[in-house]
Protein backbone atom coordinates (compact mmCIF):
# COMPACT_ATOMS: atom_id res chain seq x y z
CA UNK A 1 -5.01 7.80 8.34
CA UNK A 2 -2.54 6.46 6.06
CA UNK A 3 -1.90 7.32 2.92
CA UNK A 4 -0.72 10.60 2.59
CA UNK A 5 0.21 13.15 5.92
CA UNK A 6 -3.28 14.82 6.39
CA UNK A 7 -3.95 15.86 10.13
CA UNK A 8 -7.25 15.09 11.33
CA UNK A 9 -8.00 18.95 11.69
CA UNK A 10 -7.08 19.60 8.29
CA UNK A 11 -9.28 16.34 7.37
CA UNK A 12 -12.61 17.49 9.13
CA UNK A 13 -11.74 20.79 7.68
CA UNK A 14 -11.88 19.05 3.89
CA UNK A 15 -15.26 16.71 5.18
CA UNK A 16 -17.09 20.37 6.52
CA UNK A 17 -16.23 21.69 2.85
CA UNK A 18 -17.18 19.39 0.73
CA UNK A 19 -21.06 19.59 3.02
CA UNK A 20 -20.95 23.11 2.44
CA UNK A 21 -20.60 22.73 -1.21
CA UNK A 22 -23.53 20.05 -1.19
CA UNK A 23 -22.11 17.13 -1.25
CA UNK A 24 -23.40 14.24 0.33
CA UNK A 25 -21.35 11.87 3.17
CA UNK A 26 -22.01 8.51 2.78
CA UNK A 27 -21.92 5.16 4.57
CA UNK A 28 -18.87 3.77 2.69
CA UNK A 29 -15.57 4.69 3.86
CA UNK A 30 -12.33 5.45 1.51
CA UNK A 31 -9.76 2.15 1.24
CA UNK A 32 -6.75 3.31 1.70
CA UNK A 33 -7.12 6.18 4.75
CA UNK A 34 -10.71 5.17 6.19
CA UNK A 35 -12.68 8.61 6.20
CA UNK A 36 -16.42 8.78 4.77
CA UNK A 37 -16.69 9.19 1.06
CA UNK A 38 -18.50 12.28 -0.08
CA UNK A 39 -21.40 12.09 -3.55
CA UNK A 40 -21.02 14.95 -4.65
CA UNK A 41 -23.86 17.05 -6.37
CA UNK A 42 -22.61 15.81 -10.38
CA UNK A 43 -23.11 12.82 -8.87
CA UNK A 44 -18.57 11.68 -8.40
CA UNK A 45 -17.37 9.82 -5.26
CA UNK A 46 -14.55 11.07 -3.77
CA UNK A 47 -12.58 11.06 -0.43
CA UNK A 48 -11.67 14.32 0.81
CA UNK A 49 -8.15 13.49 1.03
CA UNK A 50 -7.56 11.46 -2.06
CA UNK A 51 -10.22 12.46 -4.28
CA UNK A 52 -11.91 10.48 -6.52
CA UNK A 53 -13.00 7.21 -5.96
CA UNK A 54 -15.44 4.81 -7.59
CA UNK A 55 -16.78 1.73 -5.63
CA UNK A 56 -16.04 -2.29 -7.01
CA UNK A 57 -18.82 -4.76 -6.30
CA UNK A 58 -16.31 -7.54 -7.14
CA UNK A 59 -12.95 -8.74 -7.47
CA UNK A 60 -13.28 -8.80 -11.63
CA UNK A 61 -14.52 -4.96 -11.19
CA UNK A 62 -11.10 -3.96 -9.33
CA UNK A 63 -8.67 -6.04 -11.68
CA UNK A 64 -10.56 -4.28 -14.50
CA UNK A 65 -9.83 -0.51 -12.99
CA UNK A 66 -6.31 -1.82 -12.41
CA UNK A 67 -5.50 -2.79 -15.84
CA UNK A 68 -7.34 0.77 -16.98
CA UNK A 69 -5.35 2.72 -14.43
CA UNK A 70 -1.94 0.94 -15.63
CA UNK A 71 -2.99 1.81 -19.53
CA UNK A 72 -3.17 5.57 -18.16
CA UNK A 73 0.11 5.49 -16.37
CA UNK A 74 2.31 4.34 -19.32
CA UNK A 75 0.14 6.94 -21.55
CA UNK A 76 1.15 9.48 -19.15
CA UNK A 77 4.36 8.22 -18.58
CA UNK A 78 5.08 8.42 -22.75
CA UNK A 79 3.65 11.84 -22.69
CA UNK A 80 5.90 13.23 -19.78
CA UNK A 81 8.89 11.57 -21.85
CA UNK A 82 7.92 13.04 -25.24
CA UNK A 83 7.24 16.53 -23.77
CA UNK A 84 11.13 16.14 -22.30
CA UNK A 85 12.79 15.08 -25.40
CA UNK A 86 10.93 17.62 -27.58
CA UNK A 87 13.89 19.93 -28.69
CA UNK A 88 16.53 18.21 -27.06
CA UNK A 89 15.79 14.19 -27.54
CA UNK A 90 16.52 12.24 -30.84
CA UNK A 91 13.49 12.02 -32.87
CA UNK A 92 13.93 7.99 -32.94
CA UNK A 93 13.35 8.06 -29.32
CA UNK A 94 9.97 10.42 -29.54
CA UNK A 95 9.07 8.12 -31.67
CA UNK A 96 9.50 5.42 -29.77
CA UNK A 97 7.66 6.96 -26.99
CA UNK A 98 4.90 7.74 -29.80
CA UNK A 99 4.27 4.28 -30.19
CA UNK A 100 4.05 3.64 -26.72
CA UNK A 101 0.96 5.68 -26.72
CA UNK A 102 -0.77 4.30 -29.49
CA UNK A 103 -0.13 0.92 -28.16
CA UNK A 104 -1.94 1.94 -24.88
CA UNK A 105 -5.00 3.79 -27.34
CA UNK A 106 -5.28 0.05 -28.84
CA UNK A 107 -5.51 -1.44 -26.08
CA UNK A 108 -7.84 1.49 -24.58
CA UNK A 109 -10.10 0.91 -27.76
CA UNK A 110 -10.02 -3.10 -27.73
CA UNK A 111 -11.18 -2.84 -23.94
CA UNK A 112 -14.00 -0.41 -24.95
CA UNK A 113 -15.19 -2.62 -27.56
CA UNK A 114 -15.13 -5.35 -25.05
CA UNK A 115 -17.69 -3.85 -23.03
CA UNK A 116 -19.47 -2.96 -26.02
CA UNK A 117 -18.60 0.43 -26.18
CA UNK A 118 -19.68 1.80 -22.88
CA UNK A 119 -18.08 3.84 -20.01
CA UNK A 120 -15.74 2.94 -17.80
CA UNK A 121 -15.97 0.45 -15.26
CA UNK A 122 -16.45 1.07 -11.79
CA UNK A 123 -13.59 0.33 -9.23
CA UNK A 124 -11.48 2.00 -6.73
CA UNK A 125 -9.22 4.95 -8.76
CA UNK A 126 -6.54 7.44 -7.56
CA UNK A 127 -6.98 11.15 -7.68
CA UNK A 128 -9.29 12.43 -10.37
């Protein structure tokens, strides 16, 4: 497995779990460390060592969750900034950072509208 340092005992001990709480193994196997995916009962994909995952049926499904997971990372990247500079920063610079994150919201929304307002696409994400 690769990815993270799991053992494969503590592995099959995450897999027996995650059947005990109802969740069902499938055929599909997790891209980065190999193991089964798990459905579980609300209906989620995950991997029992890197959580959630969602499958892409094409190459333009998996550029799509890219871009969406990059828009996150700078939101949460602003976020973990502004939270630092609060009481200590220059208010220039949290307001910098503010912008930052309404830049990613636009782009958030314009994507939305793009696919006419529905969910998210479907692709391969990190932990959920």
């Amino acid at each position: 497995m690769s990815g993270r340092s799991v053992d494969r005992a503590e592995a099959v001990k995450r897999m027996a779990a995650l059947l005990q709480q109802g969740a069902a193994m499938l055929a599909e196997t997790c891209p980065i460390c190999g193991l089964p995916l798990f459905r579980l009962r609300s209906g989620e994909v995950v991997c029992p060592i890197h959580g959630r995952v969602v499958i892409v049926s094409s190459d333009e499904e998996a550029r799509e969750v890219e871009i969406d997971a990059v828009v996150a990372g700078v939101e949460y990247e602003a976020a973990s900034r502004i939270r630092d500079l609060l009481g200590s920063g220059s208010p220039r610079e949290i307001r910098e950072w503010l912008e930052v994150i309404e830049a990613a919201e636009r782009i958030r929304g314009l994507r939305e509208a793009r696919r006419g307002g529905g969910g998210k696409g479907s692709g391969v994400a990190g932990r959920g």
